[in-house]
N, C-alpha and C. Protein backbone atom coordinates (compact mmCIF):
# COMPACT_ATOMS: atom_id res chain seq x y z
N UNK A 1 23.04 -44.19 53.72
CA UNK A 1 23.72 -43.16 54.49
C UNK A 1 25.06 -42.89 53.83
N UNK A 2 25.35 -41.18 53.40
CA UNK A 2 26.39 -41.26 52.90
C UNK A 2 27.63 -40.74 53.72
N UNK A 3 29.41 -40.64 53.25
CA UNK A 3 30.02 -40.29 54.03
C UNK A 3 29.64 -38.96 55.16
N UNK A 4 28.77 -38.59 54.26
CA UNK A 4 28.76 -36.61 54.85
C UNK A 4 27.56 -37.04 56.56
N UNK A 5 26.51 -37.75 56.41
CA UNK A 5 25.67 -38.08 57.43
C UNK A 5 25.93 -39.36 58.18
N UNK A 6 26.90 -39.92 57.90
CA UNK A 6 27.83 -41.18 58.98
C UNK A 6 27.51 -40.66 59.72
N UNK A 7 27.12 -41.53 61.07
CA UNK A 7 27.66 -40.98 62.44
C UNK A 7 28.79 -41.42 62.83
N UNK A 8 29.52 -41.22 63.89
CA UNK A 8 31.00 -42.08 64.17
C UNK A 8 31.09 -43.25 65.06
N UNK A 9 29.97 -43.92 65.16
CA UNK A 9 30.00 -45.44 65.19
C UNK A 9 30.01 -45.81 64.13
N UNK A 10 29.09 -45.46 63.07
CA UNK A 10 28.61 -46.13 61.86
C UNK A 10 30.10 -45.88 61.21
N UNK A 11 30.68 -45.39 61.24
CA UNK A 11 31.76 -44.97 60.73
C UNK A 11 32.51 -45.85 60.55
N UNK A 12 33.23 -45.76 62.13
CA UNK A 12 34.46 -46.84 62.78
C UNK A 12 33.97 -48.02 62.49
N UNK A 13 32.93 -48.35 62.50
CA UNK A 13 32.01 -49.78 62.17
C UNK A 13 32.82 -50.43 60.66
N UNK A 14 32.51 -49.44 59.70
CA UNK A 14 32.88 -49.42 58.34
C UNK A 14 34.21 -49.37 58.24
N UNK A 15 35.01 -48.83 58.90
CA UNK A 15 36.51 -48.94 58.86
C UNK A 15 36.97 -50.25 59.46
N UNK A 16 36.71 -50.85 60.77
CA UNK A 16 37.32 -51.48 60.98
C UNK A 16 36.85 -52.67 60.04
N UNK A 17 35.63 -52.55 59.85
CA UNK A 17 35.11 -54.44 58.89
C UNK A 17 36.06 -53.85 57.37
N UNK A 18 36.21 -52.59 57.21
CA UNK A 18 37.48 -52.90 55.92
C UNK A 18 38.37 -53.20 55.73
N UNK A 19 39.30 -52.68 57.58
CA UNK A 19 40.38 -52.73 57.79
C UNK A 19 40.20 -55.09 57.83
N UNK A 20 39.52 -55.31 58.51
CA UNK A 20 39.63 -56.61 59.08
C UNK A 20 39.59 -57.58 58.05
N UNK A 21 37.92 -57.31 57.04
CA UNK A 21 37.60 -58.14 55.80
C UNK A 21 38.20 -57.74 54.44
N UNK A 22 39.07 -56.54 53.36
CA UNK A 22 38.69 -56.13 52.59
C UNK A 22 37.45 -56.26 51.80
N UNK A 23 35.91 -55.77 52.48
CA UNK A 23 34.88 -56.16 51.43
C UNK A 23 34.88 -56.00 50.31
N UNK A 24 34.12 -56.71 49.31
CA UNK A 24 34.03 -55.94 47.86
C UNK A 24 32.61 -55.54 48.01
N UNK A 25 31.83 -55.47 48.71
CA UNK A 25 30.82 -54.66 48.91
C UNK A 25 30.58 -54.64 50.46
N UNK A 26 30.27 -53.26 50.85
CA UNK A 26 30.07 -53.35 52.16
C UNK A 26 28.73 -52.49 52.82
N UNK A 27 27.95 -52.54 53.56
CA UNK A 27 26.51 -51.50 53.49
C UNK A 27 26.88 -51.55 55.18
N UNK A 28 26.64 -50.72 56.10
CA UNK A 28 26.04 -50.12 57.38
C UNK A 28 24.96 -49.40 57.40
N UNK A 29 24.01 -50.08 57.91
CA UNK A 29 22.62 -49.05 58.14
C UNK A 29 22.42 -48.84 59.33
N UNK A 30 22.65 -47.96 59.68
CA UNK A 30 21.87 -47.55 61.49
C UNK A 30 20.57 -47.86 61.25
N UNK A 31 20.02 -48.24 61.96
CA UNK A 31 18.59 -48.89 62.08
C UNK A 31 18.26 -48.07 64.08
N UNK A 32 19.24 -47.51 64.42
CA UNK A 32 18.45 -47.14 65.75
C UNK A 32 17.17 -46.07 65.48
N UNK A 33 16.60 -45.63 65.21
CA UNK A 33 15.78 -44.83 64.87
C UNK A 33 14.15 -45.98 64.73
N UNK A 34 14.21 -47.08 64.02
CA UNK A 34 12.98 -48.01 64.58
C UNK A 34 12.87 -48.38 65.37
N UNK A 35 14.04 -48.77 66.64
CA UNK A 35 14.24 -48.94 67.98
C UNK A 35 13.90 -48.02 69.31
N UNK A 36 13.96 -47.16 68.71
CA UNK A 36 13.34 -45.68 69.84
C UNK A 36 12.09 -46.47 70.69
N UNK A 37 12.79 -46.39 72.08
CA UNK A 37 11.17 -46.80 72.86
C UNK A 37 11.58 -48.75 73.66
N UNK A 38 12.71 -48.77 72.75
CA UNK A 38 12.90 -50.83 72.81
C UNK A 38 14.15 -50.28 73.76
N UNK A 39 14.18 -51.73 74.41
CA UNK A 39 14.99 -51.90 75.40
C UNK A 39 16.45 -51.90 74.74
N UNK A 40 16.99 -51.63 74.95
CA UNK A 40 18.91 -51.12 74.34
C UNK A 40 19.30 -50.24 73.42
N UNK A 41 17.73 -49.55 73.66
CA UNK A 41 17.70 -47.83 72.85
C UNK A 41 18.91 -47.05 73.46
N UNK A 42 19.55 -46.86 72.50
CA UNK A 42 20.51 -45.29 73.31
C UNK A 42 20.06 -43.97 73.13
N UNK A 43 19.76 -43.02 73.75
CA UNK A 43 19.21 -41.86 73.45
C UNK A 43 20.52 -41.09 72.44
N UNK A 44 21.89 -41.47 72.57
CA UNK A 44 22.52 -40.76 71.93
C UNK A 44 22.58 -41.20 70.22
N UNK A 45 21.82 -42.70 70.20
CA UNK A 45 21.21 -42.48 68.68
C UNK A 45 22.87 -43.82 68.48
N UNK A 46 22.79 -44.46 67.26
CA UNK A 46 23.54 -45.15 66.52
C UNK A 46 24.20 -46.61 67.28
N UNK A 47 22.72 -47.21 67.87
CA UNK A 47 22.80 -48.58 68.73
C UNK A 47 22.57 -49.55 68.13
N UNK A 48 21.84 -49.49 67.58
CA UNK A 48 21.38 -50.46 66.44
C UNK A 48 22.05 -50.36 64.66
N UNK A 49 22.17 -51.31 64.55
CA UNK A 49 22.97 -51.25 63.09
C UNK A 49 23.20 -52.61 61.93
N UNK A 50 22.36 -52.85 60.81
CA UNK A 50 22.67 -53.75 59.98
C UNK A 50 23.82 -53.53 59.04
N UNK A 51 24.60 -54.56 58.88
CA UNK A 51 25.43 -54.63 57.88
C UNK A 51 25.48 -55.62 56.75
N UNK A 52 25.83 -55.28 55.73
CA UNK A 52 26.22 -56.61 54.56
C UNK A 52 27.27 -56.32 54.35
N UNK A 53 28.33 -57.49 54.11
CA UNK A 53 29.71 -57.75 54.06
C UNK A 53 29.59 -58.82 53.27
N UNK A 54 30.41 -58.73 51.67
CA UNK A 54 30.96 -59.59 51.35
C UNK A 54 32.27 -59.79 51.08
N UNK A 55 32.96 -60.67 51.53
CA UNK A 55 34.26 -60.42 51.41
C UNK A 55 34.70 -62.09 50.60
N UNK A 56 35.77 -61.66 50.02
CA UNK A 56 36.65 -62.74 49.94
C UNK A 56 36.53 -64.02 50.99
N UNK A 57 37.12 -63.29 52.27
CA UNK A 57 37.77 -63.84 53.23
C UNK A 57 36.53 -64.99 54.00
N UNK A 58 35.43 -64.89 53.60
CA UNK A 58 34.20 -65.54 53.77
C UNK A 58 33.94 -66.80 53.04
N UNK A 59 34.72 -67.02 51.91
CA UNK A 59 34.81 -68.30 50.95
C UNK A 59 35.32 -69.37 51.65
N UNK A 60 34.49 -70.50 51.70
CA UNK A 60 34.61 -71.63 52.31
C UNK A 60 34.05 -71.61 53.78
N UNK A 61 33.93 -70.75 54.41
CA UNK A 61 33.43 -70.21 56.15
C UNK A 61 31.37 -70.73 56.40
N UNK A 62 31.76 -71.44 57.63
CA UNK A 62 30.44 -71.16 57.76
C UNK A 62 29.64 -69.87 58.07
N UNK A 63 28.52 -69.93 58.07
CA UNK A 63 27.54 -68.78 58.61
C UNK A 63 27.89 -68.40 59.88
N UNK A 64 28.42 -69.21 61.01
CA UNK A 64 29.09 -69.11 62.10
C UNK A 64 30.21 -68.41 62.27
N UNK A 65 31.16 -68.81 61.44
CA UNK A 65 32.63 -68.41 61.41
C UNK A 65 32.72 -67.34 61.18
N UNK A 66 31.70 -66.89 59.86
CA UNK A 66 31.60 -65.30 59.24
C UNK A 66 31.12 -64.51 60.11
N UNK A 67 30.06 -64.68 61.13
CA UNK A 67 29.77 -63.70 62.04
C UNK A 67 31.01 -63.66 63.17
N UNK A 68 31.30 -64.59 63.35
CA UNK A 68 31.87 -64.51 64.55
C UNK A 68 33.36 -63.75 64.01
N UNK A 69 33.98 -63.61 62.94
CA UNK A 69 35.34 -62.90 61.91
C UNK A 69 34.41 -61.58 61.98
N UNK A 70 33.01 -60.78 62.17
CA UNK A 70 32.45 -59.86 61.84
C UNK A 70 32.42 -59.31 63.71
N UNK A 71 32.26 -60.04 64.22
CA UNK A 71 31.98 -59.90 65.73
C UNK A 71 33.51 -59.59 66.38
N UNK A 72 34.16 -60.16 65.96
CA UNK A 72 35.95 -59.98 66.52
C UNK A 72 36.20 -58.49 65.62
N UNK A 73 36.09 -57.99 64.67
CA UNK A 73 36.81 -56.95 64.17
C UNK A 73 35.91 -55.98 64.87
N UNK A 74 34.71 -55.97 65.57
CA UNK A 74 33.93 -55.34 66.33
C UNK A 74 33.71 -55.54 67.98
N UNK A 75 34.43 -55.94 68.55
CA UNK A 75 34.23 -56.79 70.05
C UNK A 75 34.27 -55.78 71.05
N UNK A 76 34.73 -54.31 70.89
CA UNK A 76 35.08 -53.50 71.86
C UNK A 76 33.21 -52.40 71.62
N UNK A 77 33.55 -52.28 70.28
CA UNK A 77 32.01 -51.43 70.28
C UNK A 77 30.91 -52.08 70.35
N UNK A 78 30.71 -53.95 70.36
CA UNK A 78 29.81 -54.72 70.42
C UNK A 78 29.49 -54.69 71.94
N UNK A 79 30.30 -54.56 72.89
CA UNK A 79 30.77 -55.00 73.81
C UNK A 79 30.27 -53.35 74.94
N UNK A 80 30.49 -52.02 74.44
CA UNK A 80 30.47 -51.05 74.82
C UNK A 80 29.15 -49.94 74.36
N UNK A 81 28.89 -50.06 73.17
CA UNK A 81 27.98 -48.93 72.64
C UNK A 81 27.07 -49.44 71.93
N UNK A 82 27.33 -50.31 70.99
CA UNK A 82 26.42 -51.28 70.10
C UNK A 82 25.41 -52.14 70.91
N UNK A 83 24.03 -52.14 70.62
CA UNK A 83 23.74 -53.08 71.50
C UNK A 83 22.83 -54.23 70.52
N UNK A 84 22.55 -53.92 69.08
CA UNK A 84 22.24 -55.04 68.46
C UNK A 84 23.01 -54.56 66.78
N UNK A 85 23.13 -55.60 66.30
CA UNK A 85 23.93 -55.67 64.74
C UNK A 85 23.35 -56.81 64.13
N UNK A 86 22.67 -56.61 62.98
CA UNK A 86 22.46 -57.75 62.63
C UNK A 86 23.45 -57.68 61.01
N UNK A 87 24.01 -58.87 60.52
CA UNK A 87 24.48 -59.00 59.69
C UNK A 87 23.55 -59.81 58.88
N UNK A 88 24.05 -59.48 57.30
CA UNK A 88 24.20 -60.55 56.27
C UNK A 88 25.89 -60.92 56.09
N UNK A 89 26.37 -62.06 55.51
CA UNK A 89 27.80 -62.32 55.38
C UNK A 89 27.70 -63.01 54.11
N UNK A 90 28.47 -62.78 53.00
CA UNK A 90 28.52 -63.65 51.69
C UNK A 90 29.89 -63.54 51.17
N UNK A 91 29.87 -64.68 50.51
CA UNK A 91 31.32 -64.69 49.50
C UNK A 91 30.67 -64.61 48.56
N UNK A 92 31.72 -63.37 47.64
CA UNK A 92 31.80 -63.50 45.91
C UNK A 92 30.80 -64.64 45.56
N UNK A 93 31.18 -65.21 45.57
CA UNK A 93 30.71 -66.97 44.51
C UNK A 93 29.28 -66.66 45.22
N UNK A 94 28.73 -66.61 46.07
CA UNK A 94 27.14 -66.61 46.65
C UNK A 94 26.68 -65.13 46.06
N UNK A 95 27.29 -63.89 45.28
CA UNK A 95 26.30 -63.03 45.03
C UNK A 95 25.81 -63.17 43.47
């Protein structure tokens, strides 16, 4: 998905994990569109969403810590509009 077809979750999604992690690689995929029909479907579309984040700031962190540093820079739209995210999380040294 490129800047021009973002929606503005997927968006703010991407800003704030830049603002929070500086990634050196970062991916958002809306994935609501295989969800159509599943329970925490939004009809207004952009509920579902995978991300990969690798950041720096992930070196030395467990698998725990990294979601949960991915879950805090997101807690208001996790919390409000988002209703599933699944991550990958890696440091540099793991790609």
């Amino acid at each position: 998905m490129d800047a021009k077809t973002k929606g503005p979750v997927a968006a703010e999604i991407e800003k704030r994990l830049i603002e929070a992690l500086q990634p050196l690689r970062l991916e958002v995929v809306d994935d609501s569109e295989k969800h159509r029909g599943h329970a925490g479907h939004d009809s207004r579309g952009e509920s579902h969403f995978s991300v990969l984040v690798v950041s720096q700031a992930f070196e030395g962190k467990s698998r725990v810590a990294r979601q949960r540093m991915v879950n805090a820079a997101l807690a208001d739209l996790l919390a409000e509009r988002v209703h599933a995210l699944a991550m990958v999380t890696k440091a540099p040294s793991e790609i």
